[in-house]
Protein backbone atom coordinates (compact mmCIF):
# COMPACT_ATOMS: atom_id res chain seq x y z
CA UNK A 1 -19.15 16.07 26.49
CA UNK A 2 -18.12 13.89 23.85
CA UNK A 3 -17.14 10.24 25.30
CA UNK A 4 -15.17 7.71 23.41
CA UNK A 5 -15.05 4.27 24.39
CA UNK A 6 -11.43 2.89 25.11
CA UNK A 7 -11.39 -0.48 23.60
CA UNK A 8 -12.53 0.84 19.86
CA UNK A 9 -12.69 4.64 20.15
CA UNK A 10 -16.03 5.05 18.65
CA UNK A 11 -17.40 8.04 20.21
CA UNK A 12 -20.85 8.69 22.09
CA UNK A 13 -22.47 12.03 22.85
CA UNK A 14 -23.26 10.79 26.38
CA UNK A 15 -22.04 8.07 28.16
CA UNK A 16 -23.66 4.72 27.53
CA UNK A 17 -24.02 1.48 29.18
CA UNK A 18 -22.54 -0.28 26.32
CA UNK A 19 -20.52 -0.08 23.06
CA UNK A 20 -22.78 -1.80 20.42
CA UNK A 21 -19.52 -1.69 18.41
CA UNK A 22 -17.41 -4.00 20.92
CA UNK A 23 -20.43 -5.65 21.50
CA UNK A 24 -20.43 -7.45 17.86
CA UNK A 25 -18.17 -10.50 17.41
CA UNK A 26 -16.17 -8.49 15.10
CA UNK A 27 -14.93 -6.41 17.87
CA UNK A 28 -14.98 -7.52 21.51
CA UNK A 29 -15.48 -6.12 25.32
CA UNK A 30 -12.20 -6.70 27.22
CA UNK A 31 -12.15 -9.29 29.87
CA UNK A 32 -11.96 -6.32 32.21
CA UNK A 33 -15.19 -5.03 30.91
CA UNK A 34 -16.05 -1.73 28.86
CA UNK A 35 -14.15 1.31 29.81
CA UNK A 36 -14.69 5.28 28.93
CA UNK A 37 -12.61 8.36 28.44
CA UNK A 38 -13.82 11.87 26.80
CA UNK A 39 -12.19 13.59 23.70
CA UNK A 40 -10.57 16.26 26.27
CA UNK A 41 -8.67 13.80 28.14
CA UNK A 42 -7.22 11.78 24.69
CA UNK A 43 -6.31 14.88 23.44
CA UNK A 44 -4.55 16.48 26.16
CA UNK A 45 -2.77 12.87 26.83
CA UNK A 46 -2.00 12.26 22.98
CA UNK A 47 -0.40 13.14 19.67
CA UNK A 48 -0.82 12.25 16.41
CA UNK A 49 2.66 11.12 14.57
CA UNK A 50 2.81 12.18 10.98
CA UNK A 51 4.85 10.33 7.91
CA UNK A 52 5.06 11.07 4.35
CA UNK A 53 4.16 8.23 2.63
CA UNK A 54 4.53 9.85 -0.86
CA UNK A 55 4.65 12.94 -2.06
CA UNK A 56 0.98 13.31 -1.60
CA UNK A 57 -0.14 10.68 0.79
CA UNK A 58 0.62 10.71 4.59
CA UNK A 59 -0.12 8.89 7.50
CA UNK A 60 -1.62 9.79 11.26
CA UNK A 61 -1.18 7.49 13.74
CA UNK A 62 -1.67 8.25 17.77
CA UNK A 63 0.81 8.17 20.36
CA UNK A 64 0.66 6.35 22.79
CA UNK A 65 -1.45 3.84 21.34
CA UNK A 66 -5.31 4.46 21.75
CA UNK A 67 -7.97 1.63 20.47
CA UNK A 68 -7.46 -0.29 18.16
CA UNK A 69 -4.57 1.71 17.00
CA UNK A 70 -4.87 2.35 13.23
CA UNK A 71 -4.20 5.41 11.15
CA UNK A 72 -5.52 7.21 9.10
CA UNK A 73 -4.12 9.07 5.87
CA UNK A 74 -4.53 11.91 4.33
CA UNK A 75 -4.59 12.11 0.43
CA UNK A 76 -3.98 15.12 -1.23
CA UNK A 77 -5.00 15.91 -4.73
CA UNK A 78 -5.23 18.83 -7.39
CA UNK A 79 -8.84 18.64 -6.46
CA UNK A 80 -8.98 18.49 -2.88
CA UNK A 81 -8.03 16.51 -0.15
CA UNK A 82 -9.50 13.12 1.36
CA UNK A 83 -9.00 12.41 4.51
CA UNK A 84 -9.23 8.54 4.52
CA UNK A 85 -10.28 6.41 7.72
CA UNK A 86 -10.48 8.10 11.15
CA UNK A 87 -8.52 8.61 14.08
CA UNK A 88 -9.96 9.70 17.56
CA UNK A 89 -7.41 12.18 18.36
CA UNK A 90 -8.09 15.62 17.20
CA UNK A 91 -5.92 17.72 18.46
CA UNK A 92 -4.81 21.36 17.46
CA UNK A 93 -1.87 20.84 15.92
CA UNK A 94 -3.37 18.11 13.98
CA UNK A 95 -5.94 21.05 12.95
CA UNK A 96 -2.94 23.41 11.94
CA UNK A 97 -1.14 21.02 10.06
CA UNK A 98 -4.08 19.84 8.03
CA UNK A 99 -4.77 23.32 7.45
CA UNK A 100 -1.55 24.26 5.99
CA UNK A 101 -1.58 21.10 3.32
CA UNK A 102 -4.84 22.35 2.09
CA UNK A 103 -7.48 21.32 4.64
CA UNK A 104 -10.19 18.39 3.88
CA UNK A 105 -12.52 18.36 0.84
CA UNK A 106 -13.71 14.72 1.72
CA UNK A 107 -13.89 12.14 4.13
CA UNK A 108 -14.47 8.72 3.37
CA UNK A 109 -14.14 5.59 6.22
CA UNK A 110 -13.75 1.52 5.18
CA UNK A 111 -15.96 0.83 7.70
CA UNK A 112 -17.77 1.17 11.64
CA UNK A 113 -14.33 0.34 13.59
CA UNK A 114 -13.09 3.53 12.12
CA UNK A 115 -16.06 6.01 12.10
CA UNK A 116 -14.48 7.19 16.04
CA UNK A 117 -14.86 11.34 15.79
CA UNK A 118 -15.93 11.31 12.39
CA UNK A 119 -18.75 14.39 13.19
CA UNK A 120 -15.99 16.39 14.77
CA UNK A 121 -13.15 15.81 11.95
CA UNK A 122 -16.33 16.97 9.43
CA UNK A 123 -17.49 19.80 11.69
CA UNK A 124 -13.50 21.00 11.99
CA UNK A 125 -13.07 21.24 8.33
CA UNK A 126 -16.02 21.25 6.89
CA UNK A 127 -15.81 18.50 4.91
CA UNK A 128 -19.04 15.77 3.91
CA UNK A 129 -18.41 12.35 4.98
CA UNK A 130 -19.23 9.17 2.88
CA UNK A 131 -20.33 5.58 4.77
CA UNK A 132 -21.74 3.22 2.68
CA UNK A 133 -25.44 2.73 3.56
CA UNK A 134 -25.08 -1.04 4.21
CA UNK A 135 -23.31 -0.02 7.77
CA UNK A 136 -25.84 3.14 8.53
CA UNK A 137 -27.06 1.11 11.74
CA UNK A 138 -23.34 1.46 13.15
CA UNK A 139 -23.37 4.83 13.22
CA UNK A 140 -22.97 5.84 16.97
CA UNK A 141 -23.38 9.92 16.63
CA UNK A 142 -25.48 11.65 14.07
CA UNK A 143 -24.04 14.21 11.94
CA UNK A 144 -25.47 16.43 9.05
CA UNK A 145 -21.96 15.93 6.89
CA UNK A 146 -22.84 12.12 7.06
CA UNK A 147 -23.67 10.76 3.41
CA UNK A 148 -24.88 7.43 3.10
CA UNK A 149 -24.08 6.27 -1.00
CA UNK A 150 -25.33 2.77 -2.09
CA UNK A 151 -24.27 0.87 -4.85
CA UNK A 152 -20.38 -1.00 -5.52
CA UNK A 153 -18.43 2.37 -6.69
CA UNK A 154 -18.86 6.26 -5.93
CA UNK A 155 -16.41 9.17 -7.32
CA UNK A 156 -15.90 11.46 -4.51
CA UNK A 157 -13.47 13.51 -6.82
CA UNK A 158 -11.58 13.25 -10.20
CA UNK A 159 -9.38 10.09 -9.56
CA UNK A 160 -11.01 8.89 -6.56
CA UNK A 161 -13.15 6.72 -6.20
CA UNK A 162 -14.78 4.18 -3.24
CA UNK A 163 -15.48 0.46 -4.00
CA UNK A 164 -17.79 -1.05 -1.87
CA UNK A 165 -16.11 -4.54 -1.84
CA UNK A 166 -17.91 -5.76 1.52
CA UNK A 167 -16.33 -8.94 3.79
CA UNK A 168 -15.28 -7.91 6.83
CA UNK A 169 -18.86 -5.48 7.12
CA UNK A 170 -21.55 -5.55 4.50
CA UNK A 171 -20.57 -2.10 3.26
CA UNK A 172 -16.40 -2.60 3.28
CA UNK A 173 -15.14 0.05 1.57
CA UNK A 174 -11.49 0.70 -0.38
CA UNK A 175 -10.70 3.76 -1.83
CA UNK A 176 -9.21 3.30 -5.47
CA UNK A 177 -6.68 6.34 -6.63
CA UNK A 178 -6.21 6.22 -10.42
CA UNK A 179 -2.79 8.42 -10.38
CA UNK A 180 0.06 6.79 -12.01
CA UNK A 181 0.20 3.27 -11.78
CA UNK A 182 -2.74 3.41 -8.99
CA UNK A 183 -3.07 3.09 -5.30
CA UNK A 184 -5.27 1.25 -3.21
CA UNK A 185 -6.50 2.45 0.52
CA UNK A 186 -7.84 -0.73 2.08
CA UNK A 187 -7.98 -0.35 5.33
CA UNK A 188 -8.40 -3.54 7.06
CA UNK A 189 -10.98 -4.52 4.17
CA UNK A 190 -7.66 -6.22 2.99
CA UNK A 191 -5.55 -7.25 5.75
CA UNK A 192 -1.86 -6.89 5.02
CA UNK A 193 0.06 -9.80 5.85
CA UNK A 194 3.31 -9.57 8.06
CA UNK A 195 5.71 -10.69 5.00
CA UNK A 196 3.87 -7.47 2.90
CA UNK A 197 3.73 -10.17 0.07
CA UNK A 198 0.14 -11.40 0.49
CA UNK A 199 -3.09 -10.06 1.72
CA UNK A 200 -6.03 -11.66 3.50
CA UNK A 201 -9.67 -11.96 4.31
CA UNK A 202 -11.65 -11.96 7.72
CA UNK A 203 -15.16 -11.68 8.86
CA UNK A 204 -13.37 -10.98 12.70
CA UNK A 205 -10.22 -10.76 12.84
CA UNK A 206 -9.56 -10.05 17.14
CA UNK A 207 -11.74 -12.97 17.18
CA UNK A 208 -10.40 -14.84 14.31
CA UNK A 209 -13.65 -16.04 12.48
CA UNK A 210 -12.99 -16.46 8.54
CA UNK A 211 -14.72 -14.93 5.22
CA UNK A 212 -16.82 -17.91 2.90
CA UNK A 213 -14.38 -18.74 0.10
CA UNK A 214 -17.60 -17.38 -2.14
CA UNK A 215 -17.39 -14.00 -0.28
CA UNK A 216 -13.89 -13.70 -0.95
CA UNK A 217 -14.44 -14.46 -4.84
CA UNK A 218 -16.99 -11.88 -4.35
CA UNK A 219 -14.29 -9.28 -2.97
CA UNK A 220 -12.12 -9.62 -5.39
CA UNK A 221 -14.08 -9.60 -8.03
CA UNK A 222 -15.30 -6.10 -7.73
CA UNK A 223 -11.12 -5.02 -7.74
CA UNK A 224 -11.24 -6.58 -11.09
CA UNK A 225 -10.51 -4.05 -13.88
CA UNK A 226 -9.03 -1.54 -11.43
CA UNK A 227 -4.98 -0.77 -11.16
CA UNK A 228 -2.89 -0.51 -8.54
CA UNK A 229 0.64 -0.96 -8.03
CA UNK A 230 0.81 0.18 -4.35
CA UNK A 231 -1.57 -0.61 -1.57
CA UNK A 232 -1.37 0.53 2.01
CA UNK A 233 -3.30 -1.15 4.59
CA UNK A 234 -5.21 -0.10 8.23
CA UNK A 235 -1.74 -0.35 10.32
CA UNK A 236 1.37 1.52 10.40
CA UNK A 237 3.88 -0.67 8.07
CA UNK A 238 1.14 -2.27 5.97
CA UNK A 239 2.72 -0.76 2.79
CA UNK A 240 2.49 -3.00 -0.59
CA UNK A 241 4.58 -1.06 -2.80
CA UNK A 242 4.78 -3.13 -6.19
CA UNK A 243 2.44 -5.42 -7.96
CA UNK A 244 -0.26 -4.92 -5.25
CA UNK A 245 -2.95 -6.06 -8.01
CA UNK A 246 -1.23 -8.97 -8.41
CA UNK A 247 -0.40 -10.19 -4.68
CA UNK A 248 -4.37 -9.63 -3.83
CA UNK A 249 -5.48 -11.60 -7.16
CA UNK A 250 -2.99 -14.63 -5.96
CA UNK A 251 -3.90 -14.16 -2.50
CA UNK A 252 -7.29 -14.50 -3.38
CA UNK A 253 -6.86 -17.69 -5.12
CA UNK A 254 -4.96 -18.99 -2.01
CA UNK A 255 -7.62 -18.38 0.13
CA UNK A 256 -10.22 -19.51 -1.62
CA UNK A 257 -8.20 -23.08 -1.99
CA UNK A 258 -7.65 -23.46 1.40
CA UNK A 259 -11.26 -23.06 2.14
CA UNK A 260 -12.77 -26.00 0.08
């Protein structure tokens, strides 16, 4: 039975006595202490709610709410699709949708808050999955689709590639789409600000501990050289849609100011 924890989703292949995940101070154990569920139960008690983001881009997000409530998208190209960050919820019609735009040629994940059912997404569709090997030791479930790259960039198809631009986890990962005026996938790598005009940095954010300034010079350096007009972030809403380059450059400078 596969068990998922409640608080982050991450999922177990037997039911531990603790989430390492939660455990780190860039998570956290509720005040009500660690709870448990199984994939079974999420799925029978949960949907996944679809929008079309553009024409080849969508979002899945579960209702109700489960975890730490992100989404996941879903990028389709000539090439094959990428199914970007994870979700818990696997459910059938999830399966039958994906199936009908294509299925999943690659998975790719920012980082360890989002790896949740990663080996069953892979094993449903056959699809490898790429985690930076900075954040191998986060890596709850072992799967054979898992591949570990190194370095600061990897093409997982023609226009697509993953920037290892650390922060909030030594092996944060964006994914960089190089179609039209170029799209970012950050994640929470980037945090999207409420106002959707400015983007920032943490090491934790439920705990609210800050990046160095010289990390954050460090982040943004490695976007240097790369366009994007649009950006969409780790929560449903967090959608840049014009000078997204821009707004992270100057957002970058701002942050780094207010930390000397």
């Amino acid at each position: 039975m596969i068990i998922l924890c409640k608080t982050c989703g991450t999922s177990y292949d037997h039911q531990p006595d603790r989430c390492p995940i939660c455990e780190d101070e860039r998570q956290y154990v509720p005040a009500t202490g660690q709870a448990w569920t199984d994939f079974e139960t999420v799925t029978a008690t949960h949907a996944n709610k679809w929008q079309q983001l553009e024409p080849d881009l969508f979002s899945l997000k579960t209702v109700p709410a489960f975890a730490i409530n992100q989404r996941a998208l879903l990028l389709r190209t000539p090439n094959g699709n990428v199914l970007w960050d994870c979700i818990a919820n696997l459910d059938a019609a999830t399966k039958m949708l994906i199936a009908a735009l294509g299925g999943i040629s690659a998975i790719a994940i920012s980082h360890p808050h989002y790896y949740t059912t990663l080996q069953d997404w892979a094993d449903a569709f056959d699809a490898p999955v790429y985690l930076h090997a900075s954040d191998r030791e986060w890596v709850m479930r072992e799967s054979p689709a898992i591949r570990f790259w190194e370095g600061d960039a990897l093409d997982i198809l023609p226009a697509v590639t993953l920037l290892r631009l650390g922060g909030h986890f030594a092996g944060g990962t964006v994914l960089h789409w190089q179609k039209g005026e170029g799209v970012l996938l950050a994640g929470d790598i980037l945090q999207v600000t409420p106002g959707k005009d400015a983007v920032s940095f943490m090491w934790s954010y439920p705990n609210m501990l800050p990046l160095p300034a010289r990390t954050v010079e460090q982040v943004t350096a490695r976007l240097e050289g790369r366009a994007y007009a649009r950006l969409y972030g780790a929560f449903e809403g967090q959608n840049i849609l014009a000078e997204a380059s821009e707004i992270v450059r100057r957002s970058g400078q701002k942050y780094i100011a207010c930390m000397k």
